[in-house]
PDB file of N, CA and C in Angstrom:
ATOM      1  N   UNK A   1    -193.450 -73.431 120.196  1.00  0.00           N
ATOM      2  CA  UNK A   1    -193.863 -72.544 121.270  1.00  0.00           C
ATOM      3  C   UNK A   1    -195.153 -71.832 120.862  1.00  0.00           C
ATOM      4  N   UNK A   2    -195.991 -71.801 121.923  1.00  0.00           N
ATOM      5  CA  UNK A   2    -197.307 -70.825 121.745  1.00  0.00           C
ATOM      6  C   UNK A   2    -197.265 -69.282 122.381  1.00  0.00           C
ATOM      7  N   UNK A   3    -197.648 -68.824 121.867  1.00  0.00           N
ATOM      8  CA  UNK A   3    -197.710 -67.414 122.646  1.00  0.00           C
ATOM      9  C   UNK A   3    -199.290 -66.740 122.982  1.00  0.00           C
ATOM     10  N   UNK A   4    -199.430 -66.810 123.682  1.00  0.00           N
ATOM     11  CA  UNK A   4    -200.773 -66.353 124.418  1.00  0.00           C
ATOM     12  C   UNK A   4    -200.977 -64.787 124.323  1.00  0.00           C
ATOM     13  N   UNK A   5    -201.798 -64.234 123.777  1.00  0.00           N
ATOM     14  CA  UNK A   5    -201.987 -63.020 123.777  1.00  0.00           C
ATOM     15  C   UNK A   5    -203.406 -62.402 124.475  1.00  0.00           C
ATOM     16  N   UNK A   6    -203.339 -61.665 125.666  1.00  0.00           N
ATOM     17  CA  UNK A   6    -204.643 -61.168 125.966  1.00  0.00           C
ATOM     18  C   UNK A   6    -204.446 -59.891 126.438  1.00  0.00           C
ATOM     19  N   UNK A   7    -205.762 -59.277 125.946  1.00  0.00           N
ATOM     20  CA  UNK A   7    -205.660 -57.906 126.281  1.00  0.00           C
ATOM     21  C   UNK A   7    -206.864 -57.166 127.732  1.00  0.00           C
ATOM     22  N   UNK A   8    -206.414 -57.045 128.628  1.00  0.00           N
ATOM     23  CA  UNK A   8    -207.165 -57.051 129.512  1.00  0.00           C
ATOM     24  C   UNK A   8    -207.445 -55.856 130.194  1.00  0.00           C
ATOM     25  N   UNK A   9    -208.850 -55.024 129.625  1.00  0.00           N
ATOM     26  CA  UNK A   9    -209.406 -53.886 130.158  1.00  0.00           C
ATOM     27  C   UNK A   9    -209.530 -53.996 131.546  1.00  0.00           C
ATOM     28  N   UNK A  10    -208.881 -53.385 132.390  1.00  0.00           N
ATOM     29  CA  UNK A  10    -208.914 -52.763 133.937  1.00  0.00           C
ATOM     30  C   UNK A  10    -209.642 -51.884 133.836  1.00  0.00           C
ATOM     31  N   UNK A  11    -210.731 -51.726 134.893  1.00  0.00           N
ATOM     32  CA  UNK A  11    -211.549 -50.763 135.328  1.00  0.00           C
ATOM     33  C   UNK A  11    -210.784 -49.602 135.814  1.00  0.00           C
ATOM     34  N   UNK A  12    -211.481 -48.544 135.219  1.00  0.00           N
ATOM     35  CA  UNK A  12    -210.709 -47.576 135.270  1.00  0.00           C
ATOM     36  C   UNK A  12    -210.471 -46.857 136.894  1.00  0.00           C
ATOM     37  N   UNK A  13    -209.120 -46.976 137.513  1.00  0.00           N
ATOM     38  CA  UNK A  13    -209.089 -46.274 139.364  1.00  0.00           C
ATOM     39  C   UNK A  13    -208.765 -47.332 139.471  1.00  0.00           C
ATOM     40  N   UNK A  14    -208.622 -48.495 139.028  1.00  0.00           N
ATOM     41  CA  UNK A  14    -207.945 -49.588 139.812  1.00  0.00           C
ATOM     42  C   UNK A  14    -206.823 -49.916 139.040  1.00  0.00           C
ATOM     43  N   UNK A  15    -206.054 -49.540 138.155  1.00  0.00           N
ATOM     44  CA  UNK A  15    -204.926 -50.330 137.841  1.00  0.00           C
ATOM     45  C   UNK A  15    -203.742 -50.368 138.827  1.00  0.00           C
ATOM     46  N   UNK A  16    -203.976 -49.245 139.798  1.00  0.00           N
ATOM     47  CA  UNK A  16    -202.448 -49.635 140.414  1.00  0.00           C
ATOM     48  C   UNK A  16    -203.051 -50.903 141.387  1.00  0.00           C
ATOM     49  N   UNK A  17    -204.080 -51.074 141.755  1.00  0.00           N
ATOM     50  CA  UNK A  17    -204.692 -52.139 142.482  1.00  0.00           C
ATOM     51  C   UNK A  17    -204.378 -53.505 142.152  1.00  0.00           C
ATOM     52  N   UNK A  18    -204.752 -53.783 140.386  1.00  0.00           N
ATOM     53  CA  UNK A  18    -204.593 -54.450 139.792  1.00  0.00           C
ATOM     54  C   UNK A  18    -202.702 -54.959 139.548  1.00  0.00           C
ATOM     55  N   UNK A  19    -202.092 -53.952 139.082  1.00  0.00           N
ATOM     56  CA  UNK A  19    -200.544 -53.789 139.441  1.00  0.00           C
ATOM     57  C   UNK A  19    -200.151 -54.692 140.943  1.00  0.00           C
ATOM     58  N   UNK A  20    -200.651 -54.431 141.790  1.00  0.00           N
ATOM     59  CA  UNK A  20    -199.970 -55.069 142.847  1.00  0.00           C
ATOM     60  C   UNK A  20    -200.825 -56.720 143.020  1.00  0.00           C
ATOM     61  N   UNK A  21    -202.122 -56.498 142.423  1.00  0.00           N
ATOM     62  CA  UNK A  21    -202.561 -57.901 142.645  1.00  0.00           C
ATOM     63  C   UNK A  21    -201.768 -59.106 141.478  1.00  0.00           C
ATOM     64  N   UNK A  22    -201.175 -58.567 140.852  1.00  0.00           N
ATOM     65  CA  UNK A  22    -200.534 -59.581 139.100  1.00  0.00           C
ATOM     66  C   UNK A  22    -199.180 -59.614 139.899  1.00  0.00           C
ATOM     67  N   UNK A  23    -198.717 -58.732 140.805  1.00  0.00           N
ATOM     68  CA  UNK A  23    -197.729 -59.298 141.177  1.00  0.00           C
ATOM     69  C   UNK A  23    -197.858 -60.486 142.249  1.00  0.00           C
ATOM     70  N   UNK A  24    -198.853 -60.820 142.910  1.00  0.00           N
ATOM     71  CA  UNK A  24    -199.047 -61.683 143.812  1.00  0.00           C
ATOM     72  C   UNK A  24    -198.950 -62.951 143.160  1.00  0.00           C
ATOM     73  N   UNK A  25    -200.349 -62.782 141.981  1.00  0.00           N
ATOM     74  CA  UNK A  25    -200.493 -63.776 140.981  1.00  0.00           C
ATOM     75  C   UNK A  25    -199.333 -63.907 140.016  1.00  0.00           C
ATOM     76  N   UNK A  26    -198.700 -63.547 139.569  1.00  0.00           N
ATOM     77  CA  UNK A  26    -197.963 -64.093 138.601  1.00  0.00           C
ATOM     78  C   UNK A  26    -197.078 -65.596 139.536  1.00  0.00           C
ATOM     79  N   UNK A  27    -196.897 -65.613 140.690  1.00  0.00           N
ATOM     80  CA  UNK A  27    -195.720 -67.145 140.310  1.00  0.00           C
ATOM     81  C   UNK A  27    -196.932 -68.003 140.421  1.00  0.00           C
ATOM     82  N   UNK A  28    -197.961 -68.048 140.733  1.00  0.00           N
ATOM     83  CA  UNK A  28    -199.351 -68.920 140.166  1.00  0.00           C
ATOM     84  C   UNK A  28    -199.188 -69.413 138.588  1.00  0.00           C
ATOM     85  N   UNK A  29    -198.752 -68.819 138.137  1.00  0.00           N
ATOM     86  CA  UNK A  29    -198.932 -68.955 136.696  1.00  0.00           C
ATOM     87  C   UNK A  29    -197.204 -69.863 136.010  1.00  0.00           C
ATOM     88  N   UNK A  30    -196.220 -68.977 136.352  1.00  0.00           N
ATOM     89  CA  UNK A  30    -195.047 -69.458 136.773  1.00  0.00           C
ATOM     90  C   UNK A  30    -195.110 -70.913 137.145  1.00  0.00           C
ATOM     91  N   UNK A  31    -195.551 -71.068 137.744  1.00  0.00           N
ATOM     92  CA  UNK A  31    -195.288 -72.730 138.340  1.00  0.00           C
ATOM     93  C   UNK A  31    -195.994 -73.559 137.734  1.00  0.00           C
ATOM     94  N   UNK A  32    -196.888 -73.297 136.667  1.00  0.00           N
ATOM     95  CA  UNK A  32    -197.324 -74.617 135.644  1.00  0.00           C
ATOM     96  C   UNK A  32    -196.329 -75.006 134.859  1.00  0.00           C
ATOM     97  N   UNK A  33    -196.124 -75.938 134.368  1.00  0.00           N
ATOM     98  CA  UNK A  33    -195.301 -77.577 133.716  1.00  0.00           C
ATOM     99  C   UNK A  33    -196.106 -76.494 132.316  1.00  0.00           C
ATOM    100  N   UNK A  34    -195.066 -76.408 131.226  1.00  0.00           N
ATOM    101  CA  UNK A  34    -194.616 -75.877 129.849  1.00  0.00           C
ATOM    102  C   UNK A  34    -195.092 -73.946 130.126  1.00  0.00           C
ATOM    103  N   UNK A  35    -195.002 -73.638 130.929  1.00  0.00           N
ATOM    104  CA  UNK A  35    -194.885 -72.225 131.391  1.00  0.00           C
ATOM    105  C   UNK A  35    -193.473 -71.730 130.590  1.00  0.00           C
ATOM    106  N   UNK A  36    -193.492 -70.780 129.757  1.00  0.00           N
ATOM    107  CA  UNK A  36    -191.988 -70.430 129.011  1.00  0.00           C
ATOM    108  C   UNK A  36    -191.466 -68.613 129.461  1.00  0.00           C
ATOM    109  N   UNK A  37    -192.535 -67.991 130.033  1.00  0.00           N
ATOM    110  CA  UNK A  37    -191.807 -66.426 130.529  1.00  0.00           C
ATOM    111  C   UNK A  37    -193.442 -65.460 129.950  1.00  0.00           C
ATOM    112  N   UNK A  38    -193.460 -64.293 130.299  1.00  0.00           N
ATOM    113  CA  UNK A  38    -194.521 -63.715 130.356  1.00  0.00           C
ATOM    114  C   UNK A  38    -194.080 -62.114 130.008  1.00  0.00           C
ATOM    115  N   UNK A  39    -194.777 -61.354 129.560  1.00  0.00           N
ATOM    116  CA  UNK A  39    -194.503 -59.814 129.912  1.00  0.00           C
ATOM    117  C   UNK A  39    -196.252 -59.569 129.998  1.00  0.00           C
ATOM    118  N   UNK A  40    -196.224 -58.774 130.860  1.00  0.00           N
ATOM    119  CA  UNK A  40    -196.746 -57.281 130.662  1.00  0.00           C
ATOM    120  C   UNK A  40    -196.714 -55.790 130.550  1.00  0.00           C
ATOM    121  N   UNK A  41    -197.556 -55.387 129.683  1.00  0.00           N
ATOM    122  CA  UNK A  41    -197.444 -53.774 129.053  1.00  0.00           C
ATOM    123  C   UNK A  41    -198.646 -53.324 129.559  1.00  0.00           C
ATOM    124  N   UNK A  42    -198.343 -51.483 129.635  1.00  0.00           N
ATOM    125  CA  UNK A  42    -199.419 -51.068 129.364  1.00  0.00           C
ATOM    126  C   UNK A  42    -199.856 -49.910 128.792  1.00  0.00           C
ATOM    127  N   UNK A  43    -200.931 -49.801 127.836  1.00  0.00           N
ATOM    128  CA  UNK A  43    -201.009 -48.836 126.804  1.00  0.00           C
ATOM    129  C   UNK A  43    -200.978 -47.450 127.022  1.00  0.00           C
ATOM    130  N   UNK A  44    -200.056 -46.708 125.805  1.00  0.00           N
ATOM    131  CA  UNK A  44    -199.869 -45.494 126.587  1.00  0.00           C
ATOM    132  C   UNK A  44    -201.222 -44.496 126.316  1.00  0.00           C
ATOM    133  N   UNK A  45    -201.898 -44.831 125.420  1.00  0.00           N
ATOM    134  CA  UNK A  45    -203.022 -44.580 124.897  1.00  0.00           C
ATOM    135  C   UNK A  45    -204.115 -44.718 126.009  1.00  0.00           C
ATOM    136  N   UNK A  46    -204.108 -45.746 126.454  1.00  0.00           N
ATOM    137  CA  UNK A  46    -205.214 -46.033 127.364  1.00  0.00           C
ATOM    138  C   UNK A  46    -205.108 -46.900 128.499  1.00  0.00           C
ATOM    139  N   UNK A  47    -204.185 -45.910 129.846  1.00  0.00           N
ATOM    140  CA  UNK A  47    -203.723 -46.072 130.605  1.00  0.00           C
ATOM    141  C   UNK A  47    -204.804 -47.742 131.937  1.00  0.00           C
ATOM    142  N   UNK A  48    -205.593 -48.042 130.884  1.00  0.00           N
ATOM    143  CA  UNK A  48    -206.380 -48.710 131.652  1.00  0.00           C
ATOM    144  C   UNK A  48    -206.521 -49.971 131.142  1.00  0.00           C
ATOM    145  N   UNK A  49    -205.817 -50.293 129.978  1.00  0.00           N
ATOM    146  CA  UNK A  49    -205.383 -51.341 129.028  1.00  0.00           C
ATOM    147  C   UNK A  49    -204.244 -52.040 129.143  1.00  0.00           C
ATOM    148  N   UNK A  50    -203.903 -53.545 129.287  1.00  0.00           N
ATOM    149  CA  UNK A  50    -202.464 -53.975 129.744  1.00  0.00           C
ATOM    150  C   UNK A  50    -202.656 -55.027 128.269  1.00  0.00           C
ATOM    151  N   UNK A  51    -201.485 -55.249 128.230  1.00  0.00           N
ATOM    152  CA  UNK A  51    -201.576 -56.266 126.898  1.00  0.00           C
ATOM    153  C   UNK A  51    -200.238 -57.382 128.145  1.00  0.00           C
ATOM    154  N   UNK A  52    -201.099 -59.042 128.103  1.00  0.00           N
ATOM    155  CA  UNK A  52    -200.761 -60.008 128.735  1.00  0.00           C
ATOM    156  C   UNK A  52    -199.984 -60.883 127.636  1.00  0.00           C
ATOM    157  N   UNK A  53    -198.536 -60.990 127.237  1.00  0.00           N
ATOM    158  CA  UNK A  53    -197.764 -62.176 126.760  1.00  0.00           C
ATOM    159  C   UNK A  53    -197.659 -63.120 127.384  1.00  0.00           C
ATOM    160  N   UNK A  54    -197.886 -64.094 127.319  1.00  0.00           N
ATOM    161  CA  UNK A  54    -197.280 -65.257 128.026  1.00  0.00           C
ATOM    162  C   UNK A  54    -197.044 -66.318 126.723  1.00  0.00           C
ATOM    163  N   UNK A  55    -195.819 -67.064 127.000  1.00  0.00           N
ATOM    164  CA  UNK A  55    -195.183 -68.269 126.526  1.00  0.00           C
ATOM    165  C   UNK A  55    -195.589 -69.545 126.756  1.00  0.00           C
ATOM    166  N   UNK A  56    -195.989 -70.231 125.920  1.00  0.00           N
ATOM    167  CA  UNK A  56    -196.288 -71.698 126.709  1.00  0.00           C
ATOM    168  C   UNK A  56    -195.689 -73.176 125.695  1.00  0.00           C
ATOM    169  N   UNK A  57    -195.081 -74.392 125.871  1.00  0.00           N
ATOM    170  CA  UNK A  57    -194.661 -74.994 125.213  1.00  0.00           C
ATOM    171  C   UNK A  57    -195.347 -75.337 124.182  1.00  0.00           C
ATOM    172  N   UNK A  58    -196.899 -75.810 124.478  1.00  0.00           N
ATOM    173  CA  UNK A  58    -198.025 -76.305 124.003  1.00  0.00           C
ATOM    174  C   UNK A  58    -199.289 -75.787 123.954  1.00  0.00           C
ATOM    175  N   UNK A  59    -199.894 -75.677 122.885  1.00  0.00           N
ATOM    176  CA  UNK A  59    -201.227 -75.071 123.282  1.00  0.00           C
ATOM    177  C   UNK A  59    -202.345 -75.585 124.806  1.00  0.00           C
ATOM    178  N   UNK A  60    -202.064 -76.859 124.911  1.00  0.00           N
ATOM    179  CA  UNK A  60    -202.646 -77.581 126.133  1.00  0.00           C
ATOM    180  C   UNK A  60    -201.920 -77.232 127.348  1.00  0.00           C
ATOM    181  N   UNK A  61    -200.899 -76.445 127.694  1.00  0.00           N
ATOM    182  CA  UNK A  61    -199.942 -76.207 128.815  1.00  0.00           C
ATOM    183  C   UNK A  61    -200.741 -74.712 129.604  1.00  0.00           C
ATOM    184  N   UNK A  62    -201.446 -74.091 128.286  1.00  0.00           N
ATOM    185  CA  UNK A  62    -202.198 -73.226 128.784  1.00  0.00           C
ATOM    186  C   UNK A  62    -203.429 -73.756 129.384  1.00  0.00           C
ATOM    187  N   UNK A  63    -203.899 -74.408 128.131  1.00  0.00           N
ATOM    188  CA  UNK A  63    -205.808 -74.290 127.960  1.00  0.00           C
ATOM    189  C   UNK A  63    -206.311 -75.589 128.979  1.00  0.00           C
ATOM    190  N   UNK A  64    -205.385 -76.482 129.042  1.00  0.00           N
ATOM    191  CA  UNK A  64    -205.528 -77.432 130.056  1.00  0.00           C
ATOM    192  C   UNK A  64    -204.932 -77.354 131.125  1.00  0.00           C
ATOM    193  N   UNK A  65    -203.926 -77.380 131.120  1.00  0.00           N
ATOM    194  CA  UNK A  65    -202.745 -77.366 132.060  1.00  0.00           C
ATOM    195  C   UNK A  65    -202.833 -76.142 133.323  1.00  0.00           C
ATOM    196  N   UNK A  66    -202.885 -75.094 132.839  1.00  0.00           N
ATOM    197  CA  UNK A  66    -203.276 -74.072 134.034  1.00  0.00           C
ATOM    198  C   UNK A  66    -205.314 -74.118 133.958  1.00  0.00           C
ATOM    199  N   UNK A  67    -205.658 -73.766 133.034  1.00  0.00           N
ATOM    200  CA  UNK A  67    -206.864 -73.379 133.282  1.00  0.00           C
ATOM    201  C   UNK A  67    -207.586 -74.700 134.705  1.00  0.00           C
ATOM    202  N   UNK A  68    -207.040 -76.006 134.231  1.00  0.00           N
ATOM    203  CA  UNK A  68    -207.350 -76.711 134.553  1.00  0.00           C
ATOM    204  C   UNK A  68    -207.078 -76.929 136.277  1.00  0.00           C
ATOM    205  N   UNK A  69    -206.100 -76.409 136.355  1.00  0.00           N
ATOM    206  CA  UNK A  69    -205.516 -75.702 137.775  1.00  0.00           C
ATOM    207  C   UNK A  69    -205.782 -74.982 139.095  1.00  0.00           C
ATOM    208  N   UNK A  70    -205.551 -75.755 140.386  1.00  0.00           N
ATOM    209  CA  UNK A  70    -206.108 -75.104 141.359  1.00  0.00           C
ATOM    210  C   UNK A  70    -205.357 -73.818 141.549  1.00  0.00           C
ATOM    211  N   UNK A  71    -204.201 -73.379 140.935  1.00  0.00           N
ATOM    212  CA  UNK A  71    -203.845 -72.311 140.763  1.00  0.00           C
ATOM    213  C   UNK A  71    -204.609 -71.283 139.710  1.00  0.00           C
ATOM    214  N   UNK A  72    -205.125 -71.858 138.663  1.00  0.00           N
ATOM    215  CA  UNK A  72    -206.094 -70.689 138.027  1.00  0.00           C
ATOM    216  C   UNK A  72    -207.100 -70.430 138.881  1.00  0.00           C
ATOM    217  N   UNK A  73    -207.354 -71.089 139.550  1.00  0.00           N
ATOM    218  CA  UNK A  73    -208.984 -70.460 140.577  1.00  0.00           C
ATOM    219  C   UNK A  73    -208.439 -69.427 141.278  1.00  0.00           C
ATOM    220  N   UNK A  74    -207.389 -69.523 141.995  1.00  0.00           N
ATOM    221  CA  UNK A  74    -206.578 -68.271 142.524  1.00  0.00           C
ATOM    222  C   UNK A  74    -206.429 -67.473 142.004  1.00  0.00           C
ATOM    223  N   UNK A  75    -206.018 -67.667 140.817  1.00  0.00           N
ATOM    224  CA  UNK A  75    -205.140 -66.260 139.765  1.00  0.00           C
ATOM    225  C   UNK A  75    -206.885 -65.787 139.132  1.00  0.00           C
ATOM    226  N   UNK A  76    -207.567 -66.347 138.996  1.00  0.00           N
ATOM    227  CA  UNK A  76    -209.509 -65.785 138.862  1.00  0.00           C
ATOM    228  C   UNK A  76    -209.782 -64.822 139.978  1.00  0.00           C
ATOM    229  N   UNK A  77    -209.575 -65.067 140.642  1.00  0.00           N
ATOM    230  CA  UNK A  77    -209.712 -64.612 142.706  1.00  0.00           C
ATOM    231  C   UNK A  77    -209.240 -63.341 143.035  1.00  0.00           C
ATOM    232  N   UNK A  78    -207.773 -63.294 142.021  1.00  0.00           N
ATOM    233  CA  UNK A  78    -206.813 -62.409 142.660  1.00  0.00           C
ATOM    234  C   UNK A  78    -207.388 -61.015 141.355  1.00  0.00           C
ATOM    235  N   UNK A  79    -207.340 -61.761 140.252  1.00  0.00           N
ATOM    236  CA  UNK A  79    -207.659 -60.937 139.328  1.00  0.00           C
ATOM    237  C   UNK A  79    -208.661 -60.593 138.153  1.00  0.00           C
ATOM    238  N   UNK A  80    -209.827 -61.401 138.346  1.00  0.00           N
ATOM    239  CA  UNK A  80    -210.711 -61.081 137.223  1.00  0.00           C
ATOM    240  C   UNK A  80    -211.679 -60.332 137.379  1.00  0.00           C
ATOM    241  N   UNK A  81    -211.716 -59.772 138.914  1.00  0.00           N
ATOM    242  CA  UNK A  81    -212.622 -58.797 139.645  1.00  0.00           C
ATOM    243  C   UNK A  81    -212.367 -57.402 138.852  1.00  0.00           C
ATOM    244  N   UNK A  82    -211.443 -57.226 138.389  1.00  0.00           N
ATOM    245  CA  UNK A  82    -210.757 -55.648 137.710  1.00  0.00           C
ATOM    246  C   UNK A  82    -210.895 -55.370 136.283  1.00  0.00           C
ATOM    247  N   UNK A  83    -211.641 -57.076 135.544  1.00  0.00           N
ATOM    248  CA  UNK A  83    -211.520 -56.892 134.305  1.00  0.00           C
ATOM    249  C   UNK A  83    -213.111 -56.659 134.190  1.00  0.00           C
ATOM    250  N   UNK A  84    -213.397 -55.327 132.836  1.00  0.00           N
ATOM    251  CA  UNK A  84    -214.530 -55.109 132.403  1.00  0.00           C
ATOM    252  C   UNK A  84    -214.082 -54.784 130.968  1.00  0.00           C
ATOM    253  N   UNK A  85    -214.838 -55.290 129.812  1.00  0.00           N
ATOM    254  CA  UNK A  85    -215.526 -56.153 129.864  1.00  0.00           C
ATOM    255  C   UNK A  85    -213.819 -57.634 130.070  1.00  0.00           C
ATOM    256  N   UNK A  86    -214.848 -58.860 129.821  1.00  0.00           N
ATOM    257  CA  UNK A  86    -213.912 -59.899 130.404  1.00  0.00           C
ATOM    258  C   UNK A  86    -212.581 -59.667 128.642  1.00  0.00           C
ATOM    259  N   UNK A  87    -211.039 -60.212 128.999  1.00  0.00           N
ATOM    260  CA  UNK A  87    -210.291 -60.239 128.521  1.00  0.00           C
ATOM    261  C   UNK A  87    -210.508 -60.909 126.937  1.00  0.00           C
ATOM    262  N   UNK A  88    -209.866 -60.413 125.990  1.00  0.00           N
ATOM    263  CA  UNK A  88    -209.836 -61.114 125.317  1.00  0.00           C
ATOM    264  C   UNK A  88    -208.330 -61.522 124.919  1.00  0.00           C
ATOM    265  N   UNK A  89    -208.692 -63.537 124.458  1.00  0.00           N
ATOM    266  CA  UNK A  89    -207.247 -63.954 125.037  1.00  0.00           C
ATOM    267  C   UNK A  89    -207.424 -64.975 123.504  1.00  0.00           C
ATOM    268  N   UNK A  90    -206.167 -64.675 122.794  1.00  0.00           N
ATOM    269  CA  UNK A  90    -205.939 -65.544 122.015  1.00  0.00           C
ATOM    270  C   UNK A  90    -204.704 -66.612 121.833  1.00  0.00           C
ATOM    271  N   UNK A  91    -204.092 -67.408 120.706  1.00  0.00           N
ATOM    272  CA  UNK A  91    -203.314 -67.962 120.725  1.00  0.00           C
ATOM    273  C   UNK A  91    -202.655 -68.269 119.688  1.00  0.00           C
ATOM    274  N   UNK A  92    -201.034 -67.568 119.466  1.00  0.00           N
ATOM    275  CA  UNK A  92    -200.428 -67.663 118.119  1.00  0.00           C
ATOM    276  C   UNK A  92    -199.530 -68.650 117.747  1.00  0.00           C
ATOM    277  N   UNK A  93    -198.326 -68.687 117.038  1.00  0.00           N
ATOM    278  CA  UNK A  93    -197.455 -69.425 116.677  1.00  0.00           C
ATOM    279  C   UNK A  93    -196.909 -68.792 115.640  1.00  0.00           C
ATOM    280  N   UNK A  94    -194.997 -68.773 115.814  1.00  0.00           N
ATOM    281  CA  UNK A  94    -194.599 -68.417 114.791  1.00  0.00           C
ATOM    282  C   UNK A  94    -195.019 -68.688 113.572  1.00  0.00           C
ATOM    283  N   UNK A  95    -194.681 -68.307 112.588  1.00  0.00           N
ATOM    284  CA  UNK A  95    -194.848 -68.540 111.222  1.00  0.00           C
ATOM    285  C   UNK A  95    -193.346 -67.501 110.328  1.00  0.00           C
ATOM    286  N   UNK A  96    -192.217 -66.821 111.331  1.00  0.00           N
ATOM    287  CA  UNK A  96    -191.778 -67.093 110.609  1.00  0.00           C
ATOM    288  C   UNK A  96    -190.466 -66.455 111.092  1.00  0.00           C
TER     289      UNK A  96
END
């Protein structure tokens, strides 16, 4: 399993905006083939900061598989208007 980690600065006055737009978008994301479950948080520190988990079987289930997706153009659409600067998104694996 991969775990996707991104941390995604919301402009500040829009998170509840943002809040209702991730709920639209999330079964966009949901419905890709090795999709494994997702959370989001958000910092209590810096109410304008969400930290994005998502699960994926394979590293390619993400980086191909959705990105590659007429559903990522949507989930871009719905939500990358709110991010400043753009997210930063990495990718782990147990180790232990």
């Amino acid at each position: 399993m991969i775990r996707e980690h991104a941390i995604l600065p919301v402009r500040p006055g829009l998170e509840d905006d943002f809040l209702t737009a991730f709920q639209t978008a999330r079964p966009l994301i949901e419905s890709i083939p090795g999709f494994r479950g997702l959370s989001l948080s958000r910092s209590i520190e810096d109410p304008s900061s969400f930290l994005l988990l998502v699960d994926w079987k394979r590293l390619e289930d993400h980086t191909q598989g959705f990105r590659g997706s007429p559903e990522y153009a949507k989930w871009k659409e719905l939500l990358h208007r709110f991010y400043c600067p753009s997210p930063d998104v990495q990718h782990f694996i147990a180790v232990a």
